[in-house]
Protein backbone atom coordinates (compact mmCIF):
# COMPACT_ATOMS: atom_id res chain seq x y z
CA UNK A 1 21.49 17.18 30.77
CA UNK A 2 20.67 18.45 27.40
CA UNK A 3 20.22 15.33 25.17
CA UNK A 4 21.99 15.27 21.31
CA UNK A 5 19.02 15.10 19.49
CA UNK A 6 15.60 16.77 19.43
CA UNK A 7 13.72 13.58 17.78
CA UNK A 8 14.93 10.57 17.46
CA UNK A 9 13.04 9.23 14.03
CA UNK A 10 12.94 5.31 13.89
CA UNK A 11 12.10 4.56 10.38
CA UNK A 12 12.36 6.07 7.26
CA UNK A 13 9.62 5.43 5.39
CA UNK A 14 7.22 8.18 4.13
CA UNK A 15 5.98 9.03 7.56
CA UNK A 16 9.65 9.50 9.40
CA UNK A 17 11.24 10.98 6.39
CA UNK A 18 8.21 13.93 6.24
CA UNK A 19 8.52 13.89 9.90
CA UNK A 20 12.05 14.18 10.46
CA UNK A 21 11.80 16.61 7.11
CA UNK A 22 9.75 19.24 8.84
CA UNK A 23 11.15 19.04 12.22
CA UNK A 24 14.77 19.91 10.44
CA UNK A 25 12.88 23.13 8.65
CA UNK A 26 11.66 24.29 11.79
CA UNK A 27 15.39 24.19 13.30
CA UNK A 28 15.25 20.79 15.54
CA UNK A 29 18.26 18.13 15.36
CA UNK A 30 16.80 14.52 14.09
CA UNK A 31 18.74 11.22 14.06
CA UNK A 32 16.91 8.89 11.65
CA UNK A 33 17.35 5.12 11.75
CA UNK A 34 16.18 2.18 10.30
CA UNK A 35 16.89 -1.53 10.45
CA UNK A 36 17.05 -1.51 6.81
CA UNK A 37 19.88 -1.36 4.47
CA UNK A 38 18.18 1.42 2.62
CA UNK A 39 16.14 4.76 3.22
CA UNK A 40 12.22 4.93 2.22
CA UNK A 41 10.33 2.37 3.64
CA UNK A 42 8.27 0.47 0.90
CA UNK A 43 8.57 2.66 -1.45
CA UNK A 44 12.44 2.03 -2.00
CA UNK A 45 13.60 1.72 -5.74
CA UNK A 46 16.24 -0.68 -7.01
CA UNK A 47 17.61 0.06 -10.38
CA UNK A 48 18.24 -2.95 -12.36
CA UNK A 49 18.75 -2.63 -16.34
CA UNK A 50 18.01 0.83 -15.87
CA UNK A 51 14.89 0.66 -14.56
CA UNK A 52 13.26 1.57 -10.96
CA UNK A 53 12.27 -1.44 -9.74
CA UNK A 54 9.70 -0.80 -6.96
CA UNK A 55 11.38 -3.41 -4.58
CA UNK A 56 8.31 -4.10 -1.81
CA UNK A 57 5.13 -4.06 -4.51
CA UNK A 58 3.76 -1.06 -6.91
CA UNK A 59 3.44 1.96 -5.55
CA UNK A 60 1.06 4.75 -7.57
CA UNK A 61 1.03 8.10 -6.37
CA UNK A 62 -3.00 9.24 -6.14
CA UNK A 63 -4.42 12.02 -4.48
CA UNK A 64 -7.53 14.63 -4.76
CA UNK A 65 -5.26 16.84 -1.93
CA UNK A 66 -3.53 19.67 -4.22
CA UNK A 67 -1.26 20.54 -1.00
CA UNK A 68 -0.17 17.13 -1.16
CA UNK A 69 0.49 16.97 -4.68
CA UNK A 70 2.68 20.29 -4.20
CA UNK A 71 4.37 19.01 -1.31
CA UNK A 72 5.20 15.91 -2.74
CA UNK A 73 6.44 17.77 -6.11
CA UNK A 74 8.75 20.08 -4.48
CA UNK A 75 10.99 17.07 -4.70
CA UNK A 76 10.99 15.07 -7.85
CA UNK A 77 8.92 15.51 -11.27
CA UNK A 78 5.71 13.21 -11.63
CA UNK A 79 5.12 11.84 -15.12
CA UNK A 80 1.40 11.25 -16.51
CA UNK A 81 1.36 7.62 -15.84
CA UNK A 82 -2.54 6.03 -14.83
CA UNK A 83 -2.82 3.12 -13.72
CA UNK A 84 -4.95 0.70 -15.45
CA UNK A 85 -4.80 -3.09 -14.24
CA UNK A 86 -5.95 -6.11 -16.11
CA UNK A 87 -7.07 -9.24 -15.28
CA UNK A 88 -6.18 -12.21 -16.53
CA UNK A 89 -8.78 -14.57 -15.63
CA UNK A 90 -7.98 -18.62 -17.38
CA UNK A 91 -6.14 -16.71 -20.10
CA UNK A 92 -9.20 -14.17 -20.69
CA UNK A 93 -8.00 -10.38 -20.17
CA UNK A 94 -10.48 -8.08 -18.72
CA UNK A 95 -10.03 -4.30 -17.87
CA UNK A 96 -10.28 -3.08 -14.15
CA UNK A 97 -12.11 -1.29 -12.45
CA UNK A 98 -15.61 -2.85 -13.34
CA UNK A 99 -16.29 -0.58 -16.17
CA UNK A 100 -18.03 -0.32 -19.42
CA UNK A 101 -14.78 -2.84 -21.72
CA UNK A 102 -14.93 -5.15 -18.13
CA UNK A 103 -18.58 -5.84 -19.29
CA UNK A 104 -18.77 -6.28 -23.08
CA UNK A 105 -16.08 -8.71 -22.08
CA UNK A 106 -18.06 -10.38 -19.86
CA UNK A 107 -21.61 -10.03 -21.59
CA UNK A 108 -21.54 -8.07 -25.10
CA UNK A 109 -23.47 -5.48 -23.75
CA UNK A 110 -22.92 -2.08 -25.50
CA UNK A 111 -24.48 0.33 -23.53
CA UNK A 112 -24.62 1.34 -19.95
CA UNK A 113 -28.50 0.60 -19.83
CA UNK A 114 -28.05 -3.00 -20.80
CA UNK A 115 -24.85 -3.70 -18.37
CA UNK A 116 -26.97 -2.39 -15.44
CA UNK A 117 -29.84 -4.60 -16.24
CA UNK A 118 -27.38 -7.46 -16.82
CA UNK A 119 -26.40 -6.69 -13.23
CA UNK A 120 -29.33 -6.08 -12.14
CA UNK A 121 -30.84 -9.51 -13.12
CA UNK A 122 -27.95 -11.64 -11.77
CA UNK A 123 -28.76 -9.94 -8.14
CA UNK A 124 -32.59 -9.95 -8.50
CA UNK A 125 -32.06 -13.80 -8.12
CA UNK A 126 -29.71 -14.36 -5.26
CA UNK A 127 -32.38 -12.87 -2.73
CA UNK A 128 -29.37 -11.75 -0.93
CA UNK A 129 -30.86 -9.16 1.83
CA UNK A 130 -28.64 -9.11 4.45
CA UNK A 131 -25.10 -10.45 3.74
CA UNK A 132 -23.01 -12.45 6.45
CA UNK A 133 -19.64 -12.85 4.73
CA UNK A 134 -17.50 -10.95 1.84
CA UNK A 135 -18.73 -13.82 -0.65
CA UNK A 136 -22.72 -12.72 -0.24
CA UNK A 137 -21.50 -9.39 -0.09
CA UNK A 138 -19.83 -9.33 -3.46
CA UNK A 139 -22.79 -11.12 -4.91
CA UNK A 140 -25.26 -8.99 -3.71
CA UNK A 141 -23.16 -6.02 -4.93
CA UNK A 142 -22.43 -7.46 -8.91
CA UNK A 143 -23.80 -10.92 -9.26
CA UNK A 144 -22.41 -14.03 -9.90
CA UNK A 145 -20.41 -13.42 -13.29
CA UNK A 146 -18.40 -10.71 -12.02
CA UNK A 147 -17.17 -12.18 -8.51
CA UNK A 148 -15.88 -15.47 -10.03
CA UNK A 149 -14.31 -14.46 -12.47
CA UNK A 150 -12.70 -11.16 -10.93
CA UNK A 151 -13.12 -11.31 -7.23
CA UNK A 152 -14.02 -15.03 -5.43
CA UNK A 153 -10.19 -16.72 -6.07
CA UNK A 154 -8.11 -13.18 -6.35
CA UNK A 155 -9.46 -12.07 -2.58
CA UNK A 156 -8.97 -15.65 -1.50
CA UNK A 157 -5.41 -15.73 -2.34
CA UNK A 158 -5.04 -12.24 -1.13
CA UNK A 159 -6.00 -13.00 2.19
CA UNK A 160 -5.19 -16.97 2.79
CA UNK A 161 -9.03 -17.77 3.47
CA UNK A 162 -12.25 -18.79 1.88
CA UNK A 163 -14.29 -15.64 0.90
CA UNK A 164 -17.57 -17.73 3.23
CA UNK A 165 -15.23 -17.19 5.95
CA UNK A 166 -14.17 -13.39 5.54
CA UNK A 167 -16.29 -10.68 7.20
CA UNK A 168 -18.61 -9.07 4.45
CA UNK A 169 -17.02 -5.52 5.49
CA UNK A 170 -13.79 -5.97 3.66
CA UNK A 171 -15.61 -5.40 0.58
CA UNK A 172 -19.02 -2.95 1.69
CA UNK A 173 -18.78 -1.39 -1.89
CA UNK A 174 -17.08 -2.56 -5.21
CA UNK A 175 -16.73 0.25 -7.88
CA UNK A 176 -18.80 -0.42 -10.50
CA UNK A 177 -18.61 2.24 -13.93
CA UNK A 178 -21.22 2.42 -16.53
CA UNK A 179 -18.27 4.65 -18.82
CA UNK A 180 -15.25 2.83 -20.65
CA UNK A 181 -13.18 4.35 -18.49
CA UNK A 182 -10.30 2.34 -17.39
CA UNK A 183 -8.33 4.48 -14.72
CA UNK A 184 -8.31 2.77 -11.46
CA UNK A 185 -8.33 5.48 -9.27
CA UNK A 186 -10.63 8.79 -9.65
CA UNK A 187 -8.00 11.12 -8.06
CA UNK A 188 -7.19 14.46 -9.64
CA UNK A 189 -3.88 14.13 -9.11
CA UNK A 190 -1.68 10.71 -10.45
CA UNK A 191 1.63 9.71 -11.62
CA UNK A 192 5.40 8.40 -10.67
CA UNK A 193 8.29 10.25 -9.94
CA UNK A 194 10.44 10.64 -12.48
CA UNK A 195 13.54 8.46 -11.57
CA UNK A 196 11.79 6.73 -9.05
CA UNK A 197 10.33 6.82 -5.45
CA UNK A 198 14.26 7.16 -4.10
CA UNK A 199 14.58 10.87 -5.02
CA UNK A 200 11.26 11.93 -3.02
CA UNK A 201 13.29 10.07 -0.36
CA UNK A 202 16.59 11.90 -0.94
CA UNK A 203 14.83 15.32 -0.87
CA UNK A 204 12.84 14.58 2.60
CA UNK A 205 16.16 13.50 4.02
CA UNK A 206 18.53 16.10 2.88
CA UNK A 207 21.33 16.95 5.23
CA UNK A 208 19.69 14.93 7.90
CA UNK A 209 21.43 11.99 9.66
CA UNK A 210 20.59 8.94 8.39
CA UNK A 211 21.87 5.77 10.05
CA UNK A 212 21.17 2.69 8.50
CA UNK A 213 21.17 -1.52 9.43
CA UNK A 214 20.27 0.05 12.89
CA UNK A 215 17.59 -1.69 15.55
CA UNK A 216 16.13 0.56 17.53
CA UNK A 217 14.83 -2.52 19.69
CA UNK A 218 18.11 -4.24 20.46
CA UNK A 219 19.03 -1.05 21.24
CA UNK A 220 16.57 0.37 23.01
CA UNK A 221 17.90 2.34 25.95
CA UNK A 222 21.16 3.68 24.55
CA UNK A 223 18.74 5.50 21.36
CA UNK A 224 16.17 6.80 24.51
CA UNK A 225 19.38 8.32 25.83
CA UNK A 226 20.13 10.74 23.27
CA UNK A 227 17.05 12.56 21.66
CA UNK A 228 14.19 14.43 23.91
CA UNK A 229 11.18 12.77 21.80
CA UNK A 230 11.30 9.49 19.81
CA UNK A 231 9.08 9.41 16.61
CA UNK A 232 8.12 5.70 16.36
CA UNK A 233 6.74 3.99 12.84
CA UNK A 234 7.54 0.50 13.74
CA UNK A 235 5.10 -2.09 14.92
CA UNK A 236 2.94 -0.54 17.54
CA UNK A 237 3.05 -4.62 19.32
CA UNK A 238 6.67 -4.93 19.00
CA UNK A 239 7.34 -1.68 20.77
CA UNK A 240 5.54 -2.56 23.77
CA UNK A 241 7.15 -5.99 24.28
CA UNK A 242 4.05 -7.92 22.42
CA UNK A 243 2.53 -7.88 26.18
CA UNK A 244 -1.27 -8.22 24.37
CA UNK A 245 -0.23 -10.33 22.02
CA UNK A 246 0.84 -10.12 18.07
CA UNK A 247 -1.09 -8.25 16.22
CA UNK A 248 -1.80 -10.23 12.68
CA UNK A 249 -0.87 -9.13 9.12
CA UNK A 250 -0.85 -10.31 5.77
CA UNK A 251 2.50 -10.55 4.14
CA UNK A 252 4.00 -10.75 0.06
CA UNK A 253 6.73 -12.56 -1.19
CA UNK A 254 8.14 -10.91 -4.25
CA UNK A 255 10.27 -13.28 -7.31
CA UNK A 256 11.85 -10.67 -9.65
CA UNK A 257 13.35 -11.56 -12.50
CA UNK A 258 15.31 -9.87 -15.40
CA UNK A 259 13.56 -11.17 -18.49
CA UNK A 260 15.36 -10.30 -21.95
CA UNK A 261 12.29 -9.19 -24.07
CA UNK A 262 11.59 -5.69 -24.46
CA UNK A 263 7.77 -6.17 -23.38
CA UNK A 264 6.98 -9.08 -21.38
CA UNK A 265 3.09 -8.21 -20.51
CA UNK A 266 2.06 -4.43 -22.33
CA UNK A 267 1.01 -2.98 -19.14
CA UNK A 268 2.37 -2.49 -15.88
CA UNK A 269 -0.27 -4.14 -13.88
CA UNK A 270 -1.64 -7.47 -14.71
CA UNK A 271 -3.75 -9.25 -11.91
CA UNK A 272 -4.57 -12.84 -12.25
CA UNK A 273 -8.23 -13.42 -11.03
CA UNK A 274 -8.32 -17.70 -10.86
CA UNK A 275 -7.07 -19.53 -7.63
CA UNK A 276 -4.18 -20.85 -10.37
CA UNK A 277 -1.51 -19.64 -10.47
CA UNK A 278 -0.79 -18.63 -6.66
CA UNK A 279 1.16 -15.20 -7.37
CA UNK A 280 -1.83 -12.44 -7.38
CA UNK A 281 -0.23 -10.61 -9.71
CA UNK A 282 2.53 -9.85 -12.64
CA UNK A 283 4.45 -6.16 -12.18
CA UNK A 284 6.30 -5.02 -15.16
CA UNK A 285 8.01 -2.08 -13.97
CA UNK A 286 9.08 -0.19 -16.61
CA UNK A 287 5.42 0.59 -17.61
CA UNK A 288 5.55 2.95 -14.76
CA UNK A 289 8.25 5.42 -16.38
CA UNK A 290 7.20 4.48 -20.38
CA UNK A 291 11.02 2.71 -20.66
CA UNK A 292 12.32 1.77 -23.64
CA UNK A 293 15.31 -0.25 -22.02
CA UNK A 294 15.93 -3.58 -24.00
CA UNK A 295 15.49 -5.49 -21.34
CA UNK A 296 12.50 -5.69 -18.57
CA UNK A 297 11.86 -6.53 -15.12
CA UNK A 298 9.11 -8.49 -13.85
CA UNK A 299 7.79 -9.37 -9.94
CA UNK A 300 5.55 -11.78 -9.26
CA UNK A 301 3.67 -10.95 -5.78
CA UNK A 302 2.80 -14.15 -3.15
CA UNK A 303 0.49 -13.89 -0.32
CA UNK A 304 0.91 -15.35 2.78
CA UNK A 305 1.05 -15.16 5.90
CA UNK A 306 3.11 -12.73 8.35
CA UNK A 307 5.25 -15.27 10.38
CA UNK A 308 8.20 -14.50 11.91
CA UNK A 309 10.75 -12.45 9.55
CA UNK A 310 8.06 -11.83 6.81
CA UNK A 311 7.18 -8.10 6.54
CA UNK A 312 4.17 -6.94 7.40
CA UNK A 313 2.16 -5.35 5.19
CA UNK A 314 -1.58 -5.76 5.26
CA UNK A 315 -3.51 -5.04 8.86
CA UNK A 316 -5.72 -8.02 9.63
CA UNK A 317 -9.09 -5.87 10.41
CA UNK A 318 -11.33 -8.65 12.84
CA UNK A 319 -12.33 -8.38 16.64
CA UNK A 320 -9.78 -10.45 17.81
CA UNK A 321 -6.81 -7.91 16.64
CA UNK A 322 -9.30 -5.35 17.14
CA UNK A 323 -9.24 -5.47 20.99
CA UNK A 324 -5.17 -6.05 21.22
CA UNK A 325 -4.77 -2.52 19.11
CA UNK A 326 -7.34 -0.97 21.89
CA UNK A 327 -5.24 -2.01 24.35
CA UNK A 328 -1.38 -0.73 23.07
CA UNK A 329 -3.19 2.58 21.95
CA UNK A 330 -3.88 3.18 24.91
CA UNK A 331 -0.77 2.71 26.30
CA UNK A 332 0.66 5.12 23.48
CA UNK A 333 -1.47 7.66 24.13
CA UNK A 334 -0.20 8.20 27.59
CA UNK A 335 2.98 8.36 26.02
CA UNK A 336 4.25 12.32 26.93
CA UNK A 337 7.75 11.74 24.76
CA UNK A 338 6.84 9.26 22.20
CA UNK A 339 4.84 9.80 18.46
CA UNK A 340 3.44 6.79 16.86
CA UNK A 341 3.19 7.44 13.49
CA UNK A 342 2.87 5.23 10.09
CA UNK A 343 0.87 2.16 9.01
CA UNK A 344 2.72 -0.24 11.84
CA UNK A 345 2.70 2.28 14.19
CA UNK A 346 -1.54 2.72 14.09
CA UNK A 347 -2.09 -0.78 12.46
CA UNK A 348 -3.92 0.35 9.28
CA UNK A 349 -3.76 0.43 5.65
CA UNK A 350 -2.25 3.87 4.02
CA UNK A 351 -2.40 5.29 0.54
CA UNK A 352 0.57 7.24 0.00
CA UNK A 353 -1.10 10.73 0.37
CA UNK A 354 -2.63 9.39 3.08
CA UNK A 355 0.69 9.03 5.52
CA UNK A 356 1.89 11.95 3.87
CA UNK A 357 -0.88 13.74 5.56
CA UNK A 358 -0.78 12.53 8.54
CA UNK A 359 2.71 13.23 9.14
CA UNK A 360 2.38 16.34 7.86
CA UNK A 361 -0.75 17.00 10.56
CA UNK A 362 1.05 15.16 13.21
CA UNK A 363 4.29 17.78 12.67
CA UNK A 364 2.83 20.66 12.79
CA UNK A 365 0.54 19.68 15.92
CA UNK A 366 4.37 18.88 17.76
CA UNK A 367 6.05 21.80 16.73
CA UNK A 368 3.78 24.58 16.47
């Protein structure tokens, strides 16, 4: 019996809304659902005071891919905006990435010759050859001045541990610039959407079904029933019953606020580098879009830990979790009607461009 849909698209974050976007140009019939009350995934945008609020954590659109940057265009307009954290370390602001301002902060130094041998010399003296956690690592990479001030507590927080007790690989290479050059990410290609993440959204999903507040795991065998292939970008583990086990991630609390000031912080980004206070970081969204609202929006961001009902967002990468992915991919890859697709889906961290791309691959290997 021919079936109502062609792909049945559970989630509609970047990598079913791309999905489902290019299987509707090529003439197939997509149902799209997601247990959310809204479209997008992550990258969802609340407007409050009349500004885009990025509701699950800042989202900057980088890429060096100019494909990606077209496709990704054909949808909304991307202003100029660079992203250019700070650190707030005890009340003392540094510029990030490591760069030539990060070290006259730190030192005085004025030139890149004298901020390498400043690094240089705090290494030489760790004898530091072969590093066996993220703490000797970092030490070995930029010396003592530079991980306890802007790495030791920050990472700690970030990932609920001691950095002794974190594998060294986390953080193989720290990038380090001898320029005053304060742009985070070296990508040709950066900026927001105009009017927020939503319209990207809107545009992927145009004239496509969209059912919202739905489970596809409650309701499991009546969604199988009606579309040929499922597209999957939920959590790989939860699909297959947890059978292996959970698979671990780091979660964030967000506390946003309306605050009446026209500028709460001057920048968009603030990180704050000392185990006090517990939030990593301070988001003032309007930065993103260069608003002049009279009000602004704040969100502080909390680690912690993904229990039950927290959202997953960061992949635990260790053996243990290691070995329980090995086993439910290979379980999904003897899957003949089901895609996996998205950061739950294959467990790891994506930019943006990143599960644009993949979907985008992943489409036109299913429907050429």
């Amino acid at each position: 019996m021919t079936k109502k849909y062609d792909y049945l698209v559970v989630g509609s974050g970047l990598f079913g809304a791309v999905f489902a976007h290019e299987a509707t140009k090529a003439g197939k019939k997509c149902l799209v659902i997601d247990k959310r009350d809204h479209a997008g995934g992550n990258i969802f945008c609340k407007e409050m005071e009349g500004i885009n609020v990025h509701w699950y954590g800042a989202h900057i659109f980088h890429t060096n891919d100019k494909d990606i940057w077209d496709y990704v265009n054909q949808f909304a307009e991307f202003n100029r905006y660079t992203n250019s954290p700070i650190a707030n370390y005890k009340g003392e602001l540094y510029n990030l990435p490591f760069n030539m301002n990060t070290f006259y902060r730190l030192w005085g130094t004025k030139t890149p010759q004298e901020a390498k041998q400043k690094i240089e010399e705090q290494i030489k003296g760790l004898n530091i050859t072969e590093p066996k956690n993220l703490e000797e690592q970092a030490l070995k990479l930029v010396g003592p001045d530079i991980y306890e001030k802007l790495i030791k507590h920050y990472t700690e927080k970030q990932w609920g541990r001691k950095a002794t007790e974190l594998p060294a690989f986390i953080i193989r290479r720290l990038p380090v610039r001898f320029t005053y050059d304060n742009n985070y990410f070296n990508d040709k290609y950066q900026g927001i959407p105009v009017g927020g993440y939503n319209k990207i959204v809107e545009g992927l999903l145009k004239d496509i079904e969209v059912q919202l507040n739905t489970d596809f795991i409650s309701r499991r065998e009546e969604f199988e029933s009606i579309a040929d292939k499922i597209v999957f970008t939920g959590k790989i583990d939860e699909y297959y019953g947890f059978r292996f086990g959970e698979l671990e991630y780091r979660s964030l609390r967000f506390e946003t606020e309306v605050v009446d000031t026209e500028n709460y912080q001057g920048n968009a980004v603030v990180n704050y580098t000392d185990s006090e206070p517990a939030y990593t970081r301070i988001i003032e969204h309007k930065h993103f879009e260069f608003g002049t609202q009279p009000k602004t929006v704040i969100t502080k961001e909390y680690p912690l830990t993904s229990e039950k009902g927290a959202e997953p967002y960061y992949p635990v990468n260790n053996d243990n979790n290691g070995a329980i992915l090995k086993r439910y991919q290979e379980l999904a890859s003897a899957e003949k009607n089901v895609i996996f697709g998205g950061r739950l889906a294959e467990y790891r961290y994506y930019d943006m461009h990143q599960v644009i791309g993949s979907a985008l691959v992943k489409a036109k290997r299913e429907l050429s």
